[in-house]
Protein backbone atom coordinates (compact mmCIF):
# COMPACT_ATOMS: atom_id res chain seq x y z
CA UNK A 1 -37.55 -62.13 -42.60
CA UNK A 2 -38.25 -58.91 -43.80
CA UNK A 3 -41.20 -57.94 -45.72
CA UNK A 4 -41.61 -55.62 -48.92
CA UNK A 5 -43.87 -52.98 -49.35
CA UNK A 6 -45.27 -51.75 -52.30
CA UNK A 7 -44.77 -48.60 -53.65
CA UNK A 8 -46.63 -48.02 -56.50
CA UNK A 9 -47.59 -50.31 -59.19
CA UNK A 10 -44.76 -52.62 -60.13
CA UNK A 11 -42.58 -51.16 -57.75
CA UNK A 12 -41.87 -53.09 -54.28
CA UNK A 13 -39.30 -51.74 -51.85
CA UNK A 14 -38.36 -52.40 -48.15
CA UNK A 15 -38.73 -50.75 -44.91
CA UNK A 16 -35.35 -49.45 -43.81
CA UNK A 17 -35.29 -47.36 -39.93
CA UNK A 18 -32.38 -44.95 -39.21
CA UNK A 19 -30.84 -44.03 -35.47
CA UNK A 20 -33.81 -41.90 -34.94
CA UNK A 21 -36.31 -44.61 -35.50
CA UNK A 22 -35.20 -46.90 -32.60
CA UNK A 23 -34.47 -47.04 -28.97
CA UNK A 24 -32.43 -48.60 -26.67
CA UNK A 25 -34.52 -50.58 -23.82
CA UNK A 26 -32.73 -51.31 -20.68
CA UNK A 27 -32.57 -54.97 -19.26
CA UNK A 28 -33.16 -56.06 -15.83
CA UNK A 29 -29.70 -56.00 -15.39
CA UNK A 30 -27.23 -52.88 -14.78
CA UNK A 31 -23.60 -52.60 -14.77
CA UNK A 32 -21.38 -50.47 -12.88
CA UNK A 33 -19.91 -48.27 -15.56
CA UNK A 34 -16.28 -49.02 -14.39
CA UNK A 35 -16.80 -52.62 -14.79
CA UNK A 36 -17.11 -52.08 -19.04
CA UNK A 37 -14.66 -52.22 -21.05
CA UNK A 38 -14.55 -50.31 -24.03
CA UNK A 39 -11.62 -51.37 -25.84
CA UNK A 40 -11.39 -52.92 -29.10
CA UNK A 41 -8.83 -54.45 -30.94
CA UNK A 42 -8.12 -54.46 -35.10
CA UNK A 43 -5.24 -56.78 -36.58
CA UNK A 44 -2.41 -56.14 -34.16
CA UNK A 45 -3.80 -52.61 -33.48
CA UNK A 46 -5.59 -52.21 -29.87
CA UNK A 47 -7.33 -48.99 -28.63
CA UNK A 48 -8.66 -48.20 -25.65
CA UNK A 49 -11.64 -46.34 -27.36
CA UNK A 50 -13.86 -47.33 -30.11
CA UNK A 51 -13.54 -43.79 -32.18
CA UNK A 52 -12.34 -43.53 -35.64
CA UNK A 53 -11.62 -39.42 -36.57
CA UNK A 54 -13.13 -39.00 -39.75
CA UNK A 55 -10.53 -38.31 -42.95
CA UNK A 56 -11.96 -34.65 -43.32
CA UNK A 57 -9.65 -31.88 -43.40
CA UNK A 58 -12.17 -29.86 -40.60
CA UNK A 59 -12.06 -33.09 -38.47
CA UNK A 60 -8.16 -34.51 -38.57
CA UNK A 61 -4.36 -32.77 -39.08
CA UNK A 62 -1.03 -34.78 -38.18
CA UNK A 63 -1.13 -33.15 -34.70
CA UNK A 64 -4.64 -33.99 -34.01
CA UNK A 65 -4.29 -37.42 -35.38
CA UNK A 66 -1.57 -37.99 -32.79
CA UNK A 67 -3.25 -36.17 -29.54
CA UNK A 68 -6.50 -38.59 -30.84
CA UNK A 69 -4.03 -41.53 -30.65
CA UNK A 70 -2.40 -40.54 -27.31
CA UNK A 71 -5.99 -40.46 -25.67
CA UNK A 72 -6.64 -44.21 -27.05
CA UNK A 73 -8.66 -43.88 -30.26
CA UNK A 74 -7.50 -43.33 -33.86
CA UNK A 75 -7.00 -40.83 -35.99
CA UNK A 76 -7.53 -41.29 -39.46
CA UNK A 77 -5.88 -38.89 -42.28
CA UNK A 78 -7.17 -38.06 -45.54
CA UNK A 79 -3.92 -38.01 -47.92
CA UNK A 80 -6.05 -35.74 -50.73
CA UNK A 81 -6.76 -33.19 -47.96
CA UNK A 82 -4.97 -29.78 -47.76
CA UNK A 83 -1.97 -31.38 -45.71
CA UNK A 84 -0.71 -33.41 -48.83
CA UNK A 85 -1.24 -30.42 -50.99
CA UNK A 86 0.30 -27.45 -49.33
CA UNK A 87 3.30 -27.01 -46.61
CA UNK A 88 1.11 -25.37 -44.30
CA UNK A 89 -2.52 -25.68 -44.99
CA UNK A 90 -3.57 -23.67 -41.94
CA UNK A 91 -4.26 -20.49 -43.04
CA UNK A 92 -6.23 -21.91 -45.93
CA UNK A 93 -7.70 -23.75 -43.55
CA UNK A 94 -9.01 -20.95 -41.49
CA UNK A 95 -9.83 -19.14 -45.04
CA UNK A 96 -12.51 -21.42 -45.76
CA UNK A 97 -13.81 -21.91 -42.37
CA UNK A 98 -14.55 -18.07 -42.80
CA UNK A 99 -16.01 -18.35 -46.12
CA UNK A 100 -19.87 -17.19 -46.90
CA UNK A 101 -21.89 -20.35 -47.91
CA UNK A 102 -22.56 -19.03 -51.77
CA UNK A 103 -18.25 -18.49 -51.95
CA UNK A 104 -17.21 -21.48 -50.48
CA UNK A 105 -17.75 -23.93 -53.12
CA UNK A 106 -15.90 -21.67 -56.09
CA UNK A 107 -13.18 -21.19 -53.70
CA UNK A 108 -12.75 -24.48 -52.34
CA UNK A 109 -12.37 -25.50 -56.09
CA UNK A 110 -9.38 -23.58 -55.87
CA UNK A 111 -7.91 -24.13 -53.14
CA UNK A 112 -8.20 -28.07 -53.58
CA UNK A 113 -6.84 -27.89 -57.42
CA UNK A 114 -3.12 -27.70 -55.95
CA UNK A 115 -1.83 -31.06 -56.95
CA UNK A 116 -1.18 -33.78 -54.30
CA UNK A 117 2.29 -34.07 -53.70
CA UNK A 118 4.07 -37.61 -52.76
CA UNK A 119 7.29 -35.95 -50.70
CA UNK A 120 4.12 -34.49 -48.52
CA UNK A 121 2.04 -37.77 -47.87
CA UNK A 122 5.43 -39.12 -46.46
CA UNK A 123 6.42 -36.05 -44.38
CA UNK A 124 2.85 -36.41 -43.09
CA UNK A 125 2.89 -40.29 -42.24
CA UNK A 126 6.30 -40.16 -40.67
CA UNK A 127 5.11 -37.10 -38.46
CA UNK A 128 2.47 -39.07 -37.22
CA UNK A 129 4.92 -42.18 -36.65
CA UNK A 130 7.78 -40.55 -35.13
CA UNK A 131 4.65 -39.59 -31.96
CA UNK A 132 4.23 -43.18 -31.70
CA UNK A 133 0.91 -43.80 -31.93
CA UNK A 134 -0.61 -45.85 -34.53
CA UNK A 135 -0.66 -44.37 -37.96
CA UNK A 136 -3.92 -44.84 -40.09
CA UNK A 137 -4.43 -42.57 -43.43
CA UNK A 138 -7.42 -42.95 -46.19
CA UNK A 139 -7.27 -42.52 -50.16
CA UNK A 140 -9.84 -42.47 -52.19
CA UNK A 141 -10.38 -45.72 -54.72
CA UNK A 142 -9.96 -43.58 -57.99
CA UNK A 143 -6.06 -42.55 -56.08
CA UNK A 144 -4.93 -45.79 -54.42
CA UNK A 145 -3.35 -47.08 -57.40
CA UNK A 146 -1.73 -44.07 -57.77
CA UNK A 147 -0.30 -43.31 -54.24
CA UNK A 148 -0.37 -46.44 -52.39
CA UNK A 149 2.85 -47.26 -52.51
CA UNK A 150 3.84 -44.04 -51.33
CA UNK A 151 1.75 -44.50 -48.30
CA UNK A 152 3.21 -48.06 -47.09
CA UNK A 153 6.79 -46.95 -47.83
CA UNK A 154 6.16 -44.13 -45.18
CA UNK A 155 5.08 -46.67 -42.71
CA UNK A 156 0.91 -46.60 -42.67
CA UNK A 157 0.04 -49.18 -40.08
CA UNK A 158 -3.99 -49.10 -41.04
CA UNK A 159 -4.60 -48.37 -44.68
CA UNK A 160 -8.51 -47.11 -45.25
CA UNK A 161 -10.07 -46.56 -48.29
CA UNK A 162 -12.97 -44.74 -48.01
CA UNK A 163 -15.09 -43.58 -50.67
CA UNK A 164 -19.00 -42.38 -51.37
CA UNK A 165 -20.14 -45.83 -52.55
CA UNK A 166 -17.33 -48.80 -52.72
CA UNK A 167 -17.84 -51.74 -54.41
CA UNK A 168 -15.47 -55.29 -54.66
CA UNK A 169 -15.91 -55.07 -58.46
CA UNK A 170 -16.12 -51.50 -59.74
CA UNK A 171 -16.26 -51.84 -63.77
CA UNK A 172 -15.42 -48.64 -66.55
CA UNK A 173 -14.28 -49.10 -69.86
CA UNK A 174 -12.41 -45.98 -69.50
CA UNK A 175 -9.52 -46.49 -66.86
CA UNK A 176 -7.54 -49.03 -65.14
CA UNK A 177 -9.86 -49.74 -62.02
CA UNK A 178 -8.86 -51.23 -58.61
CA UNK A 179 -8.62 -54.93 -57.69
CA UNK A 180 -9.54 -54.81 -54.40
CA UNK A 181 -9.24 -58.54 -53.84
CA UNK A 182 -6.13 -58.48 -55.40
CA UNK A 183 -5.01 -55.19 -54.12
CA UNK A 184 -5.57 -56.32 -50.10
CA UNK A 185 -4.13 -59.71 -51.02
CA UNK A 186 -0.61 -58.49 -52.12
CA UNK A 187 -0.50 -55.58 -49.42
CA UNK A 188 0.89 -56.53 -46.35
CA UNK A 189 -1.01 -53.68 -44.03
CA UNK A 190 -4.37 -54.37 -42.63
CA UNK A 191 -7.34 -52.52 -45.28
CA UNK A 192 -10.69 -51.11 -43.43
CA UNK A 193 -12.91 -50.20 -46.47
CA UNK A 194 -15.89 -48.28 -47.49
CA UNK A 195 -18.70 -47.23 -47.89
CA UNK A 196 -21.15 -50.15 -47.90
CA UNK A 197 -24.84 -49.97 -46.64
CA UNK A 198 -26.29 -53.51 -47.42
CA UNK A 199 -25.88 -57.06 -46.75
CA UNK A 200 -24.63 -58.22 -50.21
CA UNK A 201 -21.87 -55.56 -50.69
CA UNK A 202 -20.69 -55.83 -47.41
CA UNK A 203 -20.01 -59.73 -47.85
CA UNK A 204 -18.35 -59.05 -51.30
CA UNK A 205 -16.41 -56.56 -49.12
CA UNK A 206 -15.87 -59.23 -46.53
CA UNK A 207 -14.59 -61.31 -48.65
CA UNK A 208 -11.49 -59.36 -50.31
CA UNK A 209 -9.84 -59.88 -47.45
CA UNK A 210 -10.56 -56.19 -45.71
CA UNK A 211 -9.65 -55.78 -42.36
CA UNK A 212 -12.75 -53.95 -41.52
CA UNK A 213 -16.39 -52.31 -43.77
CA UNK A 214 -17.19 -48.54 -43.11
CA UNK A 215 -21.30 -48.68 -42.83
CA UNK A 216 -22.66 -45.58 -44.40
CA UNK A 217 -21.41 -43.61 -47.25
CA UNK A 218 -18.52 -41.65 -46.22
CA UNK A 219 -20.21 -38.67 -44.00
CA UNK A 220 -23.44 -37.33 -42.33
CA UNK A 221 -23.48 -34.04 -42.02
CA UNK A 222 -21.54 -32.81 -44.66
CA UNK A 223 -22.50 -35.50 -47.25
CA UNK A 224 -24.57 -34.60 -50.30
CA UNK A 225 -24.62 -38.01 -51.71
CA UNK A 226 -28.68 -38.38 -50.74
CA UNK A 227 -29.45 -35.09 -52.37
CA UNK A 228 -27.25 -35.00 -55.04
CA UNK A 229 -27.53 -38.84 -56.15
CA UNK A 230 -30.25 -40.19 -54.23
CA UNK A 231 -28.69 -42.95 -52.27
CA UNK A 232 -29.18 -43.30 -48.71
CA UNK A 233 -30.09 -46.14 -46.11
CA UNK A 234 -30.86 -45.15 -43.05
CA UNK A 235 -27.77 -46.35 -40.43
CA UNK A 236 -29.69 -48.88 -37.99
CA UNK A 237 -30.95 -51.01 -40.62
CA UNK A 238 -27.46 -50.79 -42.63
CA UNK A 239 -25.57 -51.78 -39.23
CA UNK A 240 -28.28 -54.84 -38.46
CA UNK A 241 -27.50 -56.05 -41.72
CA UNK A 242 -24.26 -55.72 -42.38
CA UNK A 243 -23.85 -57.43 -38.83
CA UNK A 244 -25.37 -60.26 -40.19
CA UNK A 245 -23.40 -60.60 -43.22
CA UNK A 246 -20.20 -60.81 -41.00
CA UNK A 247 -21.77 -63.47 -39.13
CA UNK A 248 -22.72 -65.30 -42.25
CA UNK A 249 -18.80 -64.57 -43.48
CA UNK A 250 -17.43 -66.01 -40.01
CA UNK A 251 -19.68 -69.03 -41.17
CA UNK A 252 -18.28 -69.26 -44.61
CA UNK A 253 -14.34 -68.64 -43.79
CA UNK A 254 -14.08 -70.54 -40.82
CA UNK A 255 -14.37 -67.77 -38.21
CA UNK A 256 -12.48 -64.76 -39.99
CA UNK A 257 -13.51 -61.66 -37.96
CA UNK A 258 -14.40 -58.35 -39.79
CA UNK A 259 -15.22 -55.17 -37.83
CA UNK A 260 -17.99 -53.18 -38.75
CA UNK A 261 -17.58 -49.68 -38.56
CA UNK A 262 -20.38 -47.29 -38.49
CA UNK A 263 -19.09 -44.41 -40.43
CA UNK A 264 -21.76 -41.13 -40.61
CA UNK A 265 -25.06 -39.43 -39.03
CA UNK A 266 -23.80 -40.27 -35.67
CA UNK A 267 -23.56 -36.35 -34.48
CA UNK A 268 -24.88 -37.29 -30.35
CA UNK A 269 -23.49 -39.44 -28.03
CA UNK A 270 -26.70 -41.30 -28.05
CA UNK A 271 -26.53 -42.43 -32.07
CA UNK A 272 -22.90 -44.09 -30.57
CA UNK A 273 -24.80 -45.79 -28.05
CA UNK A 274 -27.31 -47.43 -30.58
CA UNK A 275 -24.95 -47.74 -33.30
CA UNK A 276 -22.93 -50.54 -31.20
CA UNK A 277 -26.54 -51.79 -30.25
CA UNK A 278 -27.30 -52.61 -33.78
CA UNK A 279 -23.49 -54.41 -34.12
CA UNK A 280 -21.20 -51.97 -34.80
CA UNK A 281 -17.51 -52.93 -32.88
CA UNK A 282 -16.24 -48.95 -33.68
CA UNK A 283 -18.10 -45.31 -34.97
CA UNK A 284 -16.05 -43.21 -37.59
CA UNK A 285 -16.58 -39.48 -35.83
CA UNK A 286 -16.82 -36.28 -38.35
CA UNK A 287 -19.11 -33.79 -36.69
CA UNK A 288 -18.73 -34.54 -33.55
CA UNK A 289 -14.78 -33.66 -33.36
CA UNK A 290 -15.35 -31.16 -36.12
CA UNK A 291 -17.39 -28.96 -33.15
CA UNK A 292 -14.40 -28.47 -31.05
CA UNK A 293 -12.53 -25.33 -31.31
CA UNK A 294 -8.91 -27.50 -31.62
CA UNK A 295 -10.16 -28.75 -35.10
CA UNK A 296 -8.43 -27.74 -37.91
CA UNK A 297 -11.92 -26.60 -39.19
CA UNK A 298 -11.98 -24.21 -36.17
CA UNK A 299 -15.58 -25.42 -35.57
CA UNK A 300 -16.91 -25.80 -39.40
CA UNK A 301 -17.21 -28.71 -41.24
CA UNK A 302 -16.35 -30.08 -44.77
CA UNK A 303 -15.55 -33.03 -46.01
């Protein structure tokens, strides 16, 4: 059980520990690295690697979505990047990997204003298709209801929605929200959703039918949701928790498996390693692929 600690007079809170904060201990045992197997395996989909690209237009185009998927993992693609705006993002692409910190923002305004255009989401899915690896692309929740059925007419095979905090019951008196429940239960492609960082929201998650939770909210490096809205928990005690709320779900629907995803702050190969130690069956990658000079980013990152 964990404990509470308090931090100031009527105010109790609990001890949360991040990547940094823990270790992995070796056993008495050691295995010949050629004997593991690192594959994985969501729905129908199987991959030979557990690594998600990130659906950041410095981390994934079409092409590297598809050399991702011809090396065994999967790419993801964000459908409100640059590549369903414009017919060839890549010099705007390069633009704002050039940009001076105090420009980019104003011009990144700009450049992202271009409306998202349906005819491009398709061109984009079926590019991906017609390689023949498996397709995965990510809206955000505020544009599924608009788009979605653009995206599984073009043939998504994983359909992610991936936002800064995601709920199973998101509630305005201003707009027509989305029923997830309802939403996964009347689409006929497997949903990994996100972000979720504790037990309760990941079971509510669990429980709309998702194919698989994101753990984290939707970036490390490049996120500003802790500065600019003050919401962060650290990633190992978000995995160990949300590890036990699929194991309490498997309890409760008779064995249904969900895969836990650790999506952000895993930038070294040794956050990957703990990340799977604290239950994670995949890691979503942004910084880490955003580094290479093949990026679309050209070695910056955005999200």
């Amino acid at each position: 059980m964990s404990q509470e600690i308090e931090i100031g007079r009527g105010k109790r809170g609990r001890r949360a520990y991040g990547l940094d904060d823990i270790a992995v201990v070796p056993a008495r045992r050691t295995r010949d690295p050629r004997d593991v197997d690192l594959s994985w395996q969501i729905d129908a989909y199987r991959f030979d690697l557990p690594f998600i690209a990130a659906p950041m237009d410095s981390v994934m185009s079409p092409d590297t979505a598809i050399a991702l998927g011809r090396l065994g993992g999967l790419g993801v693609l964000d459908l409100e990047g640059l590549w369903t705006r414009y017919d060839d993002p890549q010099p705007l692409l390069d633009e704002i990997a050039g940009l001076e910190q105090d420009a980019a923002t104003a011009r990144m305004q700009e450049i992202y204003a271009e409306p998202i255009k349906p005819e491009l989401i398709t061109a984009r899915i079926e590019q991906i298709r017609d390689a023949g690896v498996t397709v995965a692309a990510a809206l955000s929740p505020a544009r599924t209801l608009e788009h979605w059925s653009t995206v599984v007419e073009a043939g998504v095979e994983l359909f992610v929605i991936r936002g800064t905090t995601v709920s199973a019951e998101h509630v305005s008196s201003a707009e027509e929200t989305l029923n997830l429940k309802q939403f996964i239960y009347e689409l006929d492609v497997p949903v990994i959703v996100g972000g979720a960082a504790t037990y309760t929201t990941a079971l509510h998650l669990m429980r709309t039918g998702a194919a698989g939770v994101l753990v984290g909210f939707g970036g490390g490096a490049s996120s500003t949701t802790h500065r600019a809205l003050g919401i962060r928990v650290p990633m190992a005690t978000a995995l160990a928790d949300i590890h036990a709320a699929r194991r309490d779900y498997m309890d409760e629907s008779g064995g249904r498996y969900v895969h836990v995803i650790a999506d952000g702050g895993l930038g070294r190969s040794g956050d990957i390693v703990k990340a799977f130690a604290m239950g994670a069956d995949a890691v979503m990658l942004g910084t880490a692929l955003a580094r290479s000079d093949e990026a679309p980013g050209r070695g910056s990152h955005w999200g």
